[in-house]
N, C-alpha and C. Protein backbone atom coordinates (compact mmCIF):
# COMPACT_ATOMS: atom_id res chain seq x y z
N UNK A 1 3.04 17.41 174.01
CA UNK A 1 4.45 17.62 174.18
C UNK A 1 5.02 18.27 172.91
N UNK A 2 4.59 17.69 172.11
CA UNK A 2 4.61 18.44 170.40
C UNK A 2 6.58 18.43 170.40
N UNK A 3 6.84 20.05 170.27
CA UNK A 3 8.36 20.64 169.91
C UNK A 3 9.04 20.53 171.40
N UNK A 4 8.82 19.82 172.51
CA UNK A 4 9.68 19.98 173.50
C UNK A 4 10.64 19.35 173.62
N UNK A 5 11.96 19.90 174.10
CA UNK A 5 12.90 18.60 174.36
C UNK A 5 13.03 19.07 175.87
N UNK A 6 14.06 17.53 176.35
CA UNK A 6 14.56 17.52 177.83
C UNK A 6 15.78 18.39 177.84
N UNK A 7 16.14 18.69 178.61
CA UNK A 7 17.61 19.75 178.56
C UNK A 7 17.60 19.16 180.43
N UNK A 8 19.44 19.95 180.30
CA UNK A 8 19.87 19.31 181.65
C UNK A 8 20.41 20.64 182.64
N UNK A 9 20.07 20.96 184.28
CA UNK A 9 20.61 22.12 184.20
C UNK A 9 22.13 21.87 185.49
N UNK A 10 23.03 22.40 184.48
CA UNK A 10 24.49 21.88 185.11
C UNK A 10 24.85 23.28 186.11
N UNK A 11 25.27 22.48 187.07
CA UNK A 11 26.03 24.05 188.16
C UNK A 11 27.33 24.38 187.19
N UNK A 12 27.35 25.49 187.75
CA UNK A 12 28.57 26.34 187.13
C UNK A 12 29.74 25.85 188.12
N UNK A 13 29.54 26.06 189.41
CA UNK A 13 30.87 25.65 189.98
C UNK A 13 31.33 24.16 190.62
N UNK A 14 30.36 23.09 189.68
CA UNK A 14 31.22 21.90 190.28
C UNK A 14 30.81 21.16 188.83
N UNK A 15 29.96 20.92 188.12
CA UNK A 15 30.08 20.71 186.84
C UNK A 15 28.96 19.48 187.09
N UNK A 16 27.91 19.17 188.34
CA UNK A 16 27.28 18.48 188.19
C UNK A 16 25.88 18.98 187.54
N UNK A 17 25.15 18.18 186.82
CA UNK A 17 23.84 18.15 186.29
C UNK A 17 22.79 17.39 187.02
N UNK A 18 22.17 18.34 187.66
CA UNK A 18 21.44 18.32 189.17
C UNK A 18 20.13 18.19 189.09
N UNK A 19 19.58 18.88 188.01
CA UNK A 19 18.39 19.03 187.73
C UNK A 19 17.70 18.52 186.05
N UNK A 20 16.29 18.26 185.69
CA UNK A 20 16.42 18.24 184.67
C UNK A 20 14.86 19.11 184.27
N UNK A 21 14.88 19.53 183.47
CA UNK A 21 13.34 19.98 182.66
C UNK A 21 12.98 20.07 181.41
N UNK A 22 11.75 20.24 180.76
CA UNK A 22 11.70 20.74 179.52
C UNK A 22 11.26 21.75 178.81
N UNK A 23 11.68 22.05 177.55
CA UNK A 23 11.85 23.20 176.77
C UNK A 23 11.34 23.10 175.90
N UNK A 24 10.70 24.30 175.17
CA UNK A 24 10.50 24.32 173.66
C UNK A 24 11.18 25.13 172.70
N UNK A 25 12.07 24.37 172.34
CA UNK A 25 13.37 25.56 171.73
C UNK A 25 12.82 26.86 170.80
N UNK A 26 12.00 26.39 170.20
CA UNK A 26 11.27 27.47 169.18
C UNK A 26 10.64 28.65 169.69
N UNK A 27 10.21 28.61 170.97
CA UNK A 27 9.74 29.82 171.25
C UNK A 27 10.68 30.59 172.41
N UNK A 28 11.39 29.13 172.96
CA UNK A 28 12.46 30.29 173.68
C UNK A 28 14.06 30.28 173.45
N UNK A 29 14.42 30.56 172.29
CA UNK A 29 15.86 30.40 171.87
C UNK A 29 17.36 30.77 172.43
N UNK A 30 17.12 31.10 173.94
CA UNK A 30 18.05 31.66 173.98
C UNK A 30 18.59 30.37 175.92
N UNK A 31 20.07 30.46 175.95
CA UNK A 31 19.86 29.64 177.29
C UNK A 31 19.64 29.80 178.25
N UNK A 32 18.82 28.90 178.88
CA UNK A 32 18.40 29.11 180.62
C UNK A 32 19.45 29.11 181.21
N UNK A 33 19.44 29.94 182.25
CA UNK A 33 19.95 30.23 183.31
C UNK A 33 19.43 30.35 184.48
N UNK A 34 19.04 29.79 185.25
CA UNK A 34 18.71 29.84 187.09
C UNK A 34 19.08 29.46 188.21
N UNK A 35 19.05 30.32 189.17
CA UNK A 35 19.42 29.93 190.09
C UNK A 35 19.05 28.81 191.45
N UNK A 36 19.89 27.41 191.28
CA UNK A 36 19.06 26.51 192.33
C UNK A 36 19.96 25.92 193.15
N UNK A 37 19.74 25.01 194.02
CA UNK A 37 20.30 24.62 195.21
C UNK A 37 21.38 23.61 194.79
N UNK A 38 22.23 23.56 194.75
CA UNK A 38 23.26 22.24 194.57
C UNK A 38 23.39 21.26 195.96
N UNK A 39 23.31 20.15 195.89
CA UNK A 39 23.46 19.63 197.13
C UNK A 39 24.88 18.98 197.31
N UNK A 40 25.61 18.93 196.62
CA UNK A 40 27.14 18.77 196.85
C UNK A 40 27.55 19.66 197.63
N UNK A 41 27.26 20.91 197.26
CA UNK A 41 27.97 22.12 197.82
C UNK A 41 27.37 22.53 199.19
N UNK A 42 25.89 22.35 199.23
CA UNK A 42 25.30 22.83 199.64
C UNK A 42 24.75 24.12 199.98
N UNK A 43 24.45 24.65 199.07
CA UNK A 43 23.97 26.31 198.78
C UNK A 43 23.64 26.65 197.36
N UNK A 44 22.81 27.27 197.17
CA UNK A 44 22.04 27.95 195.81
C UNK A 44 23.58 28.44 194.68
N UNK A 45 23.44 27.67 193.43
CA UNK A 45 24.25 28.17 192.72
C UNK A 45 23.75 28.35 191.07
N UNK A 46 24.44 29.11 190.49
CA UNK A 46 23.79 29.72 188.92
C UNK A 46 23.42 27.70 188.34
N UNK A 47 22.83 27.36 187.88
CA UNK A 47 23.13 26.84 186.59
C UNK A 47 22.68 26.80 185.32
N UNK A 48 22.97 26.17 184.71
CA UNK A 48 22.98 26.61 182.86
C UNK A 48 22.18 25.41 181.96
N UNK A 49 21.84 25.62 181.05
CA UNK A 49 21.59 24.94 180.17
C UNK A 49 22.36 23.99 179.84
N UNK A 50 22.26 22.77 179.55
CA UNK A 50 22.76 21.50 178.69
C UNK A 50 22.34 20.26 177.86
N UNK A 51 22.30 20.23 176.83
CA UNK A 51 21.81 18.99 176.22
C UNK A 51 21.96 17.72 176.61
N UNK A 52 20.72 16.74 177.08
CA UNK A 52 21.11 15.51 176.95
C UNK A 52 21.18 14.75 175.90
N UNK A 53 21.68 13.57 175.95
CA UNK A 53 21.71 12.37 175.56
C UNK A 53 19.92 11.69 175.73
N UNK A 54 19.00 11.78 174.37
CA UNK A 54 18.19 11.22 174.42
C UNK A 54 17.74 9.82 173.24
């Protein structure tokens, strides 16, 4: 696991954090962005990078 952290990925249009994965900041410095399914909304929406609480 070495340099990885957990990060959180939040929808853009309802502000929930839906998903979670991990990263290795050092080799990829810049923020994720992808596109996945929200189930509140129900339909594929951007979301973003966010730090958790670890």
């Amino acid at each position: 696991m070495g340099d990885r952290i957990k990060i959180g990925l939040k929808c853009t249009e309802n502000g929930d954090i839906n998903y979670t994965t991990m990263k290795n900041p050092k080799t990829h410095t810049e923020k994720f962005e992808v596109t996945k399914y929200s189930p509140r909304l129900r339909k594929h929406t951007l979301h973003k990078e966010v730090k958790l609480k670890s």
